[in-house]
Protein backbone atom coordinates (compact mmCIF):
# COMPACT_ATOMS: atom_id res chain seq x y z
CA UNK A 1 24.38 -7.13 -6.63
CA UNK A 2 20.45 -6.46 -6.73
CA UNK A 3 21.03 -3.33 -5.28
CA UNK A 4 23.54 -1.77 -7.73
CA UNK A 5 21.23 -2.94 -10.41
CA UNK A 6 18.37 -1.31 -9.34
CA UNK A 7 20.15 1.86 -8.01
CA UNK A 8 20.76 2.59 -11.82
CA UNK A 9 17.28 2.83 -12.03
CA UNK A 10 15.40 6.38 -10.95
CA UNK A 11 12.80 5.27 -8.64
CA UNK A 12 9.71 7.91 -10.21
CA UNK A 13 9.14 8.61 -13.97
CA UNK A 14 7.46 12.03 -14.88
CA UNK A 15 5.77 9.74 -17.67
CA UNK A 16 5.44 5.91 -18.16
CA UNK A 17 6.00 3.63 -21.24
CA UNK A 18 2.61 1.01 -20.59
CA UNK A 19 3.47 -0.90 -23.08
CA UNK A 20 6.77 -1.80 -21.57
CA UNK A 21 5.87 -4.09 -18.96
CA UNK A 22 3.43 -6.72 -20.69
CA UNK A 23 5.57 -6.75 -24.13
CA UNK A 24 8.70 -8.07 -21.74
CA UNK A 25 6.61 -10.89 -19.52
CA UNK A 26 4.98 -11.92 -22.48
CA UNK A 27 8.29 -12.47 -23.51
CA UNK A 28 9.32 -14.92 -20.86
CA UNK A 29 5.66 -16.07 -19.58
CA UNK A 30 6.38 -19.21 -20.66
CA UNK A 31 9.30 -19.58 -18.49
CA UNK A 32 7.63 -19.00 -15.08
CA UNK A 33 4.64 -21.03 -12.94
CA UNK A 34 2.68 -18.48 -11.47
CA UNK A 35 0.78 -19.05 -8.57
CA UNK A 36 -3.17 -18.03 -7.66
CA UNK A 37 -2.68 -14.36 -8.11
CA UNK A 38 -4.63 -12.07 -5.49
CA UNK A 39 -4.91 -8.53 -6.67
CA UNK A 40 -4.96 -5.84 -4.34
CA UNK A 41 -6.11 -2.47 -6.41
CA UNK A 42 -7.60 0.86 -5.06
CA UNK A 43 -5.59 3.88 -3.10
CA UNK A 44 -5.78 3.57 0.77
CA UNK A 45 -4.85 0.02 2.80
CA UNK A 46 -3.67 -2.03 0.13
CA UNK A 47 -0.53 -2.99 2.18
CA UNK A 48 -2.88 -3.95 5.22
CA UNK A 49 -5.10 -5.92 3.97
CA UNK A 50 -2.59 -7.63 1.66
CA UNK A 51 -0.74 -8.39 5.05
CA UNK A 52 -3.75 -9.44 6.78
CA UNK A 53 -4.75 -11.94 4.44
CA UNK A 54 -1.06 -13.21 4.15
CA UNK A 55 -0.45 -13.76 7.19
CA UNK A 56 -3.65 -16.07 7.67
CA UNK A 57 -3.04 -17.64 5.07
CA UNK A 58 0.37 -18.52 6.07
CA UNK A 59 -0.99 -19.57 9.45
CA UNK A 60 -3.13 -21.81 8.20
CA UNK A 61 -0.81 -23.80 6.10
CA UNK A 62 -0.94 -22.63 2.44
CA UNK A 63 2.40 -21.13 1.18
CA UNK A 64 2.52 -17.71 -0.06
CA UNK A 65 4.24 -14.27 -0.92
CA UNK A 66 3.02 -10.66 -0.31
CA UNK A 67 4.51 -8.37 -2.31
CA UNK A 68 3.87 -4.65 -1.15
CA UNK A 69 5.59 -1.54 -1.71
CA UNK A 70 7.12 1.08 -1.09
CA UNK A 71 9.74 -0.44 1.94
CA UNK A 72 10.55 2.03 4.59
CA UNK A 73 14.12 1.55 5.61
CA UNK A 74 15.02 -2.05 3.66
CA UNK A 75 14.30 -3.17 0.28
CA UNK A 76 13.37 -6.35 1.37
CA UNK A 77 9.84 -5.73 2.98
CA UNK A 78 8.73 -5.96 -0.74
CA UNK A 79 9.05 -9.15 -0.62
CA UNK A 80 7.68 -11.45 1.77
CA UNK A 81 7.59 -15.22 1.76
CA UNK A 82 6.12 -17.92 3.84
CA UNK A 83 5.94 -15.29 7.36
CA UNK A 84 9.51 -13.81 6.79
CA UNK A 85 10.84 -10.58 4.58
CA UNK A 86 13.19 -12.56 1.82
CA UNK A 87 16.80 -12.40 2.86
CA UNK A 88 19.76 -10.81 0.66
CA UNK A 89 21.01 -14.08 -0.69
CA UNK A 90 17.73 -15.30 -2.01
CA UNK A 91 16.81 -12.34 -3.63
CA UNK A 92 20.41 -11.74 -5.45
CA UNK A 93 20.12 -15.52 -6.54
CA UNK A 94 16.59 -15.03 -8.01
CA UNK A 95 18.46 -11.76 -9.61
CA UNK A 96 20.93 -13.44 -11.45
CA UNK A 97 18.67 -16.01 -12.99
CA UNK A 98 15.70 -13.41 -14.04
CA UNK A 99 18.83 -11.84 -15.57
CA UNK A 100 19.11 -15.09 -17.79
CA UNK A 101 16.05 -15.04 -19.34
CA UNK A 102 16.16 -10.87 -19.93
CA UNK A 103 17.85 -9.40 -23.12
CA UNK A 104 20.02 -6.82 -21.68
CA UNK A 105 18.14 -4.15 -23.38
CA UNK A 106 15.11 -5.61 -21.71
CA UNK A 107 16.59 -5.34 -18.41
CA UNK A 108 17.43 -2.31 -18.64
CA UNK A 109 14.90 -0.78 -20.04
CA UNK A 110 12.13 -2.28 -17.25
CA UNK A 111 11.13 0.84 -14.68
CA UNK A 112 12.33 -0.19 -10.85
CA UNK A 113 9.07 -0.97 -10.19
CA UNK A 114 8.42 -3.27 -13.02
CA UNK A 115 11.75 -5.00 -12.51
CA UNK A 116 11.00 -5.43 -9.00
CA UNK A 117 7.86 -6.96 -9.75
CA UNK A 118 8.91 -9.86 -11.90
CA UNK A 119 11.83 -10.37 -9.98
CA UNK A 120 9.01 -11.06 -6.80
CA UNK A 121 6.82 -13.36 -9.32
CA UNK A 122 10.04 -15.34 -10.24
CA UNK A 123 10.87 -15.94 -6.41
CA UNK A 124 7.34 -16.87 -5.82
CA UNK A 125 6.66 -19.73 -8.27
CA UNK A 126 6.90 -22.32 -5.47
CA UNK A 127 4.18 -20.45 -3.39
CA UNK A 128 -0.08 -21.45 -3.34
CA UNK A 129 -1.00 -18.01 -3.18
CA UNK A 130 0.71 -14.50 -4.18
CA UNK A 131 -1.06 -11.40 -2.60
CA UNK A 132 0.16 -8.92 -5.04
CA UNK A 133 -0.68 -4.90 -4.05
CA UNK A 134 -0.54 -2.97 -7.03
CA UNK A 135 1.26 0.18 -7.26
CA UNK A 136 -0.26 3.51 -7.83
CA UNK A 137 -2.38 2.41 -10.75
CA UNK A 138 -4.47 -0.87 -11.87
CA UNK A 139 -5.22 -1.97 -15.53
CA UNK A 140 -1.93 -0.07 -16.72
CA UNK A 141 -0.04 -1.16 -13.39
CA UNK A 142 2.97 -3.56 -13.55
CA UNK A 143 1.25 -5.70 -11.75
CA UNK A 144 -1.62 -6.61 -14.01
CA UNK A 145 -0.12 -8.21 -16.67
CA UNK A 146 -0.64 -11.70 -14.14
CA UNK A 147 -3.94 -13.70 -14.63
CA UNK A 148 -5.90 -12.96 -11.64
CA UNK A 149 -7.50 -15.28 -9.37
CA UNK A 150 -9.33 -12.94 -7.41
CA UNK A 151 -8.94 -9.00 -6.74
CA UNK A 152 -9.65 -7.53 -3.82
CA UNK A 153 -11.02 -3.58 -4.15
CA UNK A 154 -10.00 -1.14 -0.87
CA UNK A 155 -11.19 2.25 -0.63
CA UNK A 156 -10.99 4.06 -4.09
CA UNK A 157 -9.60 8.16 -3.31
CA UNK A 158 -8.34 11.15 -5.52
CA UNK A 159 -4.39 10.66 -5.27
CA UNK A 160 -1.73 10.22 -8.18
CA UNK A 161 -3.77 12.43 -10.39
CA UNK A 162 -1.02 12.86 -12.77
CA UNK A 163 -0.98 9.34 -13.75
CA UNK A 164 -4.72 8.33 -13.11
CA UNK A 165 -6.99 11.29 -13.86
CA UNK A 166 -8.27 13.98 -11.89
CA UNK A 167 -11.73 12.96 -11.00
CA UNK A 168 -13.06 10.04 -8.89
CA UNK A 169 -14.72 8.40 -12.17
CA UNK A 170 -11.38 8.25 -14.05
CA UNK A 171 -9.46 7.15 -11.25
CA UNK A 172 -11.81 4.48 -9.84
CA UNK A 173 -11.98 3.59 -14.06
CA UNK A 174 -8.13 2.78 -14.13
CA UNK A 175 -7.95 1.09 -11.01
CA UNK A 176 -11.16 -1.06 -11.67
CA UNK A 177 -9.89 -1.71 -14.99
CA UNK A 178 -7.81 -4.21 -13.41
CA UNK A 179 -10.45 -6.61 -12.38
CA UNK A 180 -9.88 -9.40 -14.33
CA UNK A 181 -13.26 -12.00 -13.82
CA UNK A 182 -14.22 -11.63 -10.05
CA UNK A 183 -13.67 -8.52 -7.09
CA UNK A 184 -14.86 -8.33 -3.51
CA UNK A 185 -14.83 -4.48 -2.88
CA UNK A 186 -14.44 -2.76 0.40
CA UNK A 187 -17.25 -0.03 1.19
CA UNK A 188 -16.91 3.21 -0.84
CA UNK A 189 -17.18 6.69 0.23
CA UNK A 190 -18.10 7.57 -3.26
CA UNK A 191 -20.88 7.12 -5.05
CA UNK A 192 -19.65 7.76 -8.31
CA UNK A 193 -17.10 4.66 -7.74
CA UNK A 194 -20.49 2.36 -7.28
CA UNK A 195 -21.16 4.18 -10.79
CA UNK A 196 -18.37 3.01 -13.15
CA UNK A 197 -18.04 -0.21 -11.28
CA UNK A 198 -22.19 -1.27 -12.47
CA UNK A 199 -20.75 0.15 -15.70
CA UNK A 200 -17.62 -2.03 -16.11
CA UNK A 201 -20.23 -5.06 -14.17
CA UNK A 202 -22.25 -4.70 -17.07
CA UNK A 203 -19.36 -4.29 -20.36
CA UNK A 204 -17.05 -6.84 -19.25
CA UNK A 205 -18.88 -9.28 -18.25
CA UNK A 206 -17.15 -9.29 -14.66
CA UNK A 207 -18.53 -10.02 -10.99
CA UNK A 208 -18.17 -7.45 -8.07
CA UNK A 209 -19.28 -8.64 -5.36
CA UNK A 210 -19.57 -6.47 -1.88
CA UNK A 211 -17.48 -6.92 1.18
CA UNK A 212 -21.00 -7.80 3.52
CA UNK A 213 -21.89 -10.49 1.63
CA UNK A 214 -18.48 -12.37 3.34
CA UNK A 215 -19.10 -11.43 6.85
CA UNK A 216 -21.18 -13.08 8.76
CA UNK A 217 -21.90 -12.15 12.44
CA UNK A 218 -19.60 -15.25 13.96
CA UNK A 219 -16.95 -13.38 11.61
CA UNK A 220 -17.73 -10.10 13.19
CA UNK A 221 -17.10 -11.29 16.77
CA UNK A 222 -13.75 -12.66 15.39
CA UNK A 223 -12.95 -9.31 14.16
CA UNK A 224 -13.69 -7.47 17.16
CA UNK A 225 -11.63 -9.74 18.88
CA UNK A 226 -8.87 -9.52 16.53
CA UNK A 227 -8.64 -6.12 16.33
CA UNK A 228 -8.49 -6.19 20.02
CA UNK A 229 -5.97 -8.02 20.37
CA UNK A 230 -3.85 -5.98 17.59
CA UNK A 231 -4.90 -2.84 19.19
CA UNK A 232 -6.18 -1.85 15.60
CA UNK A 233 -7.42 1.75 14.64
CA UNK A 234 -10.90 1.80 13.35
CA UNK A 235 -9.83 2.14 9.33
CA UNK A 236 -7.04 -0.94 9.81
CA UNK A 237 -10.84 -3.20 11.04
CA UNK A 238 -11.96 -2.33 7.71
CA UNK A 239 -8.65 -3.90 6.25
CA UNK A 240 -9.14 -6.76 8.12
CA UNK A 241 -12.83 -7.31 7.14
CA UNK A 242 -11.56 -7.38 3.67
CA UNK A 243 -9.09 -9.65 4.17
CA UNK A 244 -11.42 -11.92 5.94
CA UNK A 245 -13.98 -12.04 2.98
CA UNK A 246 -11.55 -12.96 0.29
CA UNK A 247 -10.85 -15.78 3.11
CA UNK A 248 -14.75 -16.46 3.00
CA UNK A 249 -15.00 -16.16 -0.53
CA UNK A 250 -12.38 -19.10 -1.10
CA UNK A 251 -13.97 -21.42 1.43
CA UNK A 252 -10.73 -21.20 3.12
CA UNK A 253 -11.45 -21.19 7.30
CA UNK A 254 -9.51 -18.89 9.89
CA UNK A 255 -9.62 -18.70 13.48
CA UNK A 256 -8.74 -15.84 15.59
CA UNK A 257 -5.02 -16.85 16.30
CA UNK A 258 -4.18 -16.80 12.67
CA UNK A 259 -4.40 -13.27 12.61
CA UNK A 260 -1.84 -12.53 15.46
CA UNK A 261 0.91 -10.29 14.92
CA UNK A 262 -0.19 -9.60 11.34
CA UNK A 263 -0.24 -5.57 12.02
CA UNK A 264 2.37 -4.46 8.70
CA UNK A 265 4.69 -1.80 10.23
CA UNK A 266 3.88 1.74 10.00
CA UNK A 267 0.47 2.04 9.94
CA UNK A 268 -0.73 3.65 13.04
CA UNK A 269 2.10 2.00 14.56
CA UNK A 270 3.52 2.56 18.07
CA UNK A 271 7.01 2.76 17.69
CA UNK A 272 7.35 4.49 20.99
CA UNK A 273 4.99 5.55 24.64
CA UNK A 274 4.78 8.97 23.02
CA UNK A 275 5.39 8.57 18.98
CA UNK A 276 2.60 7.13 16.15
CA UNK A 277 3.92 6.84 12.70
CA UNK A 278 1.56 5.96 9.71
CA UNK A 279 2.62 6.16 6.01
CA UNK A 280 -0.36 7.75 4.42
CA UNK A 281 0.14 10.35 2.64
CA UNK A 282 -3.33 11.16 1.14
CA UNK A 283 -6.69 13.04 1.99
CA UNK A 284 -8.15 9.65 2.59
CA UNK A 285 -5.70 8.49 4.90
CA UNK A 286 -5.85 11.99 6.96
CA UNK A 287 -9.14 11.22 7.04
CA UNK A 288 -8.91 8.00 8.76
CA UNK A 289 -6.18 8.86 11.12
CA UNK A 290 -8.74 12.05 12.42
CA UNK A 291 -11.21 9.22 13.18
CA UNK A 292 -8.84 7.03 15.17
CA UNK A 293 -6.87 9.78 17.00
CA UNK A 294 -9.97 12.54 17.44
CA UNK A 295 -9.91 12.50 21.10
CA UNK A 296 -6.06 13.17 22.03
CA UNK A 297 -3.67 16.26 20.62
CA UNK A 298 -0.23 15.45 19.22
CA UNK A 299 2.76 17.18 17.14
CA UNK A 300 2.27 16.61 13.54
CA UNK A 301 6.06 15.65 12.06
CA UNK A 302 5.18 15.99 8.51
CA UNK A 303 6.25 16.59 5.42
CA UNK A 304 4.89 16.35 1.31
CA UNK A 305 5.38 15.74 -2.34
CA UNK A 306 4.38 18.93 -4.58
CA UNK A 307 1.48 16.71 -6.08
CA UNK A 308 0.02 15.98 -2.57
CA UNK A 309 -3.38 17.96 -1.63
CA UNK A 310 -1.45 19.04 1.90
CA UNK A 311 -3.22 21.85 2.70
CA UNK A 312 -6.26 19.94 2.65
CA UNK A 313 -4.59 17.45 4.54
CA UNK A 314 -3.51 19.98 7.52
CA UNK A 315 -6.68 20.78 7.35
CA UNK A 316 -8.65 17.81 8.33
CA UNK A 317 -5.68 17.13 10.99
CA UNK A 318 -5.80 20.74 12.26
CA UNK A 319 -8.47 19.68 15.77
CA UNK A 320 -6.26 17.31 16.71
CA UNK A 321 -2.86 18.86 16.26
CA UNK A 322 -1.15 21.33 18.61
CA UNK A 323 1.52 22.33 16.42
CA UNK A 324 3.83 20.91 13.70
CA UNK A 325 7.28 20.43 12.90
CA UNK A 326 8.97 20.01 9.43
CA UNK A 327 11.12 17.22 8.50
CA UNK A 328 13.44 17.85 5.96
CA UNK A 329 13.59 14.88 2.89
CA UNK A 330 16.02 14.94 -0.17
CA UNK A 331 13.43 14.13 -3.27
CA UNK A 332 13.27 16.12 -6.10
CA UNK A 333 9.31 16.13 -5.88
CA UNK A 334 9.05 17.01 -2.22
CA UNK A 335 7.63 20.78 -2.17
CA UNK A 336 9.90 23.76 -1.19
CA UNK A 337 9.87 24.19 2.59
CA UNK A 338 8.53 27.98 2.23
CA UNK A 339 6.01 27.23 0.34
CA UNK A 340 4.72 24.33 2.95
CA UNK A 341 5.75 27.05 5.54
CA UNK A 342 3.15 29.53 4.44
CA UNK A 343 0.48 26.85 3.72
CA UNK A 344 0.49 25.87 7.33
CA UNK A 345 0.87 29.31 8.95
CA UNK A 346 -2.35 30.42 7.18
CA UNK A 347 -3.83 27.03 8.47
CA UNK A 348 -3.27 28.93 11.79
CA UNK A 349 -0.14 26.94 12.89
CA UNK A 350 3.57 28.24 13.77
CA UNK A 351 5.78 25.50 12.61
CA UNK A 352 9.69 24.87 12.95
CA UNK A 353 11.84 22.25 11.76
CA UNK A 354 12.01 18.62 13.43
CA UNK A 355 14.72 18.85 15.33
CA UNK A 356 14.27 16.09 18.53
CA UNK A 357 11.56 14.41 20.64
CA UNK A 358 10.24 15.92 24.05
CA UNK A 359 9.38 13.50 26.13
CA UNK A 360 6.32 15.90 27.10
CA UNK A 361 5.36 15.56 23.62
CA UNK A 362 2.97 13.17 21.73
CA UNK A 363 4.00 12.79 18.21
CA UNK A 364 2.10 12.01 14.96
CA UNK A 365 4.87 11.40 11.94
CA UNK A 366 2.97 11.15 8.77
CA UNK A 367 3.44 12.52 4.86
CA UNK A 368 5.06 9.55 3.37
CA UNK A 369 7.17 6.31 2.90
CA UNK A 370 9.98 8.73 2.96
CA UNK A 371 8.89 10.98 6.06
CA UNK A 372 8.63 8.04 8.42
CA UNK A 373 11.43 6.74 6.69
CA UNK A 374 13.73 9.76 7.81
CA UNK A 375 12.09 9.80 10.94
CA UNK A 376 13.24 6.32 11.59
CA UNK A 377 16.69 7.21 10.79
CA UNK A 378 17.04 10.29 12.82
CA UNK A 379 15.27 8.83 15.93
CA UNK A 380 16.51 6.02 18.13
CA UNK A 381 13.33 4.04 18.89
């Protein structure tokens, strides 16, 4: 039922109606209860630390939703509730009575995306605490038309230049745009993000305060000891120290176990003895998967979108890469195999298409939502 719905909708837009999304909640705002809204806004480990911080807070007794996105291979890993991905009956229930208070043309009209994400703030009225990740944007995301009861700032990057500028200034101006009265933000590699957030500081009135203020040294033995026991890469600790100052910041108190099993899939993730497969798709996140791997050599399984910076990418994988297979995806903005081809060959690799795993072989699949996704599919793991 949900499905069919939302596979009328295309899941990109070359261009984006802003308007759209807070003209139709204002419309039914008064209908809903929303919960204490946590905004997750910035371009690399929004997912993580969003599922860090759920899951303690789950753990520790408070009831609450993480909505995320994109899913890998089921729609559902949107939207989690209370330690579990929702199930098909709940969300085709909540489905039918969003419908009730849309106009049809209202329906219709909302993006995938914006759908989606009333459709997860309907389901989560019940809950304490909704960790909600933005999308690709922040003041003009669907996401921030909620009242905010704290935002949480990862690592701001160049990515999604089409829809947020194509400078660090105007992207990190979008995204902090967002902040709504109070931000913890996660160290930046970029100064000029430190610029426009004193600016915005400073015009709107707003407090941003810095991850190290939360973290005290008892918190940084718990995190060594938590990422330990997660086997976390060195740029997933950083998610977790984020996560663990918005815990600080709201006086709510964690203990080590509350953070078990709260690795979200596909990040860095062992899915196999001789297979990693991470979702990034950025500069950023190459960057941060060089750091964790630089000391062993793998196959890259890769693939990109046109509007990806993927030479830049090979790149900064290139030292720890022995060679690289293609992975073929169906999406209309995934660049033309020759022209990838020829990228990576004057990178100084030979590459062939993905056809099956060597057990000889260490793999790295990365590119995408939709690489690992395929990978997933093909593979039995």
């Amino acid at each position: 039922m949900l499905k069919s719905f939302l596979d009328n909708k295309p899941l990109y837009y070359d261009k984006i109606d802003y308007t759209r999304m807070p003209r139709i909640y204002k419309s039914i705002e008064a209908y809903l209860t929303i919960p204490k809204i946590i905004h997750l806004i910035g371009t690399n480990g929004k997912g993580t630390t969003g599922r860090f911080l759920a899951k303690a807070l789950h753990s520790v007794g408070k009831r609450v939703g993480h909505y995320t996105s994109p899913h890998i291979l089921n729609f559902n890993e949107r939207i989690w509730i209370d330690g579990e991905d929702i199930d098909d009956e709940h969300l085709d229930s909540a489905h039918i009575e969003l419908l009730k208070l849309l106009s049809k043309k209202d329906a219709d009209a909302l993006s995938y995306f914006e759908y989606t994400t009333l459709l997860a703030l309907y389901i989560y009225q019940d809950m304490e605490y909704v960790v909600l990740e933005a999308g690709l944007g922040g003041e003009r995301d669907a996401t921030a038309v909620f009242s905010k009861h704290l935002t949480l700032v990862t690592p701001i990057d160049i990515d999604h230049e089409a829809f947020l500028g194509s400078d660090i200034s105007s992207i990190a101006l979008t995204k902090l745009n967002a902040i709504e009265n109070v931000a913890i933000i996660a160290k930046q590699k970029h100064h000029d993000v430190t610029v426009v957030t004193q600016k915005l500081v400073d015009k709107k009135k707003i407090q941003v305060l810095s991850l190290e203020t939360f973290i005290t040294s008892l918190d940084k033995e718990k995190i060594e000891i938590i990422s330990k026991e997660n086997r976390l890469a060195p740029y997933l600790k950083n998610n977790l120290s984020l996560a663990i100052a918005a815990l600080n910041y709201m006086n709510i108190s964690y203990e080590v176990k509350d953070f078990r099993n709260s690795r979200l899939f596909g990040r860095l993730t062992q899915v196999r003895e001789n297979i990693l497969v991470d979702v990034g798709h950025n500069v950023l996140a190459a960057r941060s998967i060089y750091e964790s791997l630089k000391n062993s050599k793998y196959t890259l399984v890769y693939n990109s979108y046109k509007d990806k910076n993927y030479k830049e990418i090979i790149e900064i994988l290139k030292p720890i890469l022995n060679d690289i297979e293609l992975i073929e995806i169906e999406d209309k903005r995934v660049e033309e195999l020759e022209t990838l081809k020829a990228v990576i060959n004057n990178i100084g690799f030979d590459c062939k298409l993905f056809s099956k795993i060597e057990k000889e072989k260490n793999y790295l699949v990365f590119g995408s939502f939709s690489v690992v996704e395929k990978f997933l599919k093909e593979v039995d793991v």
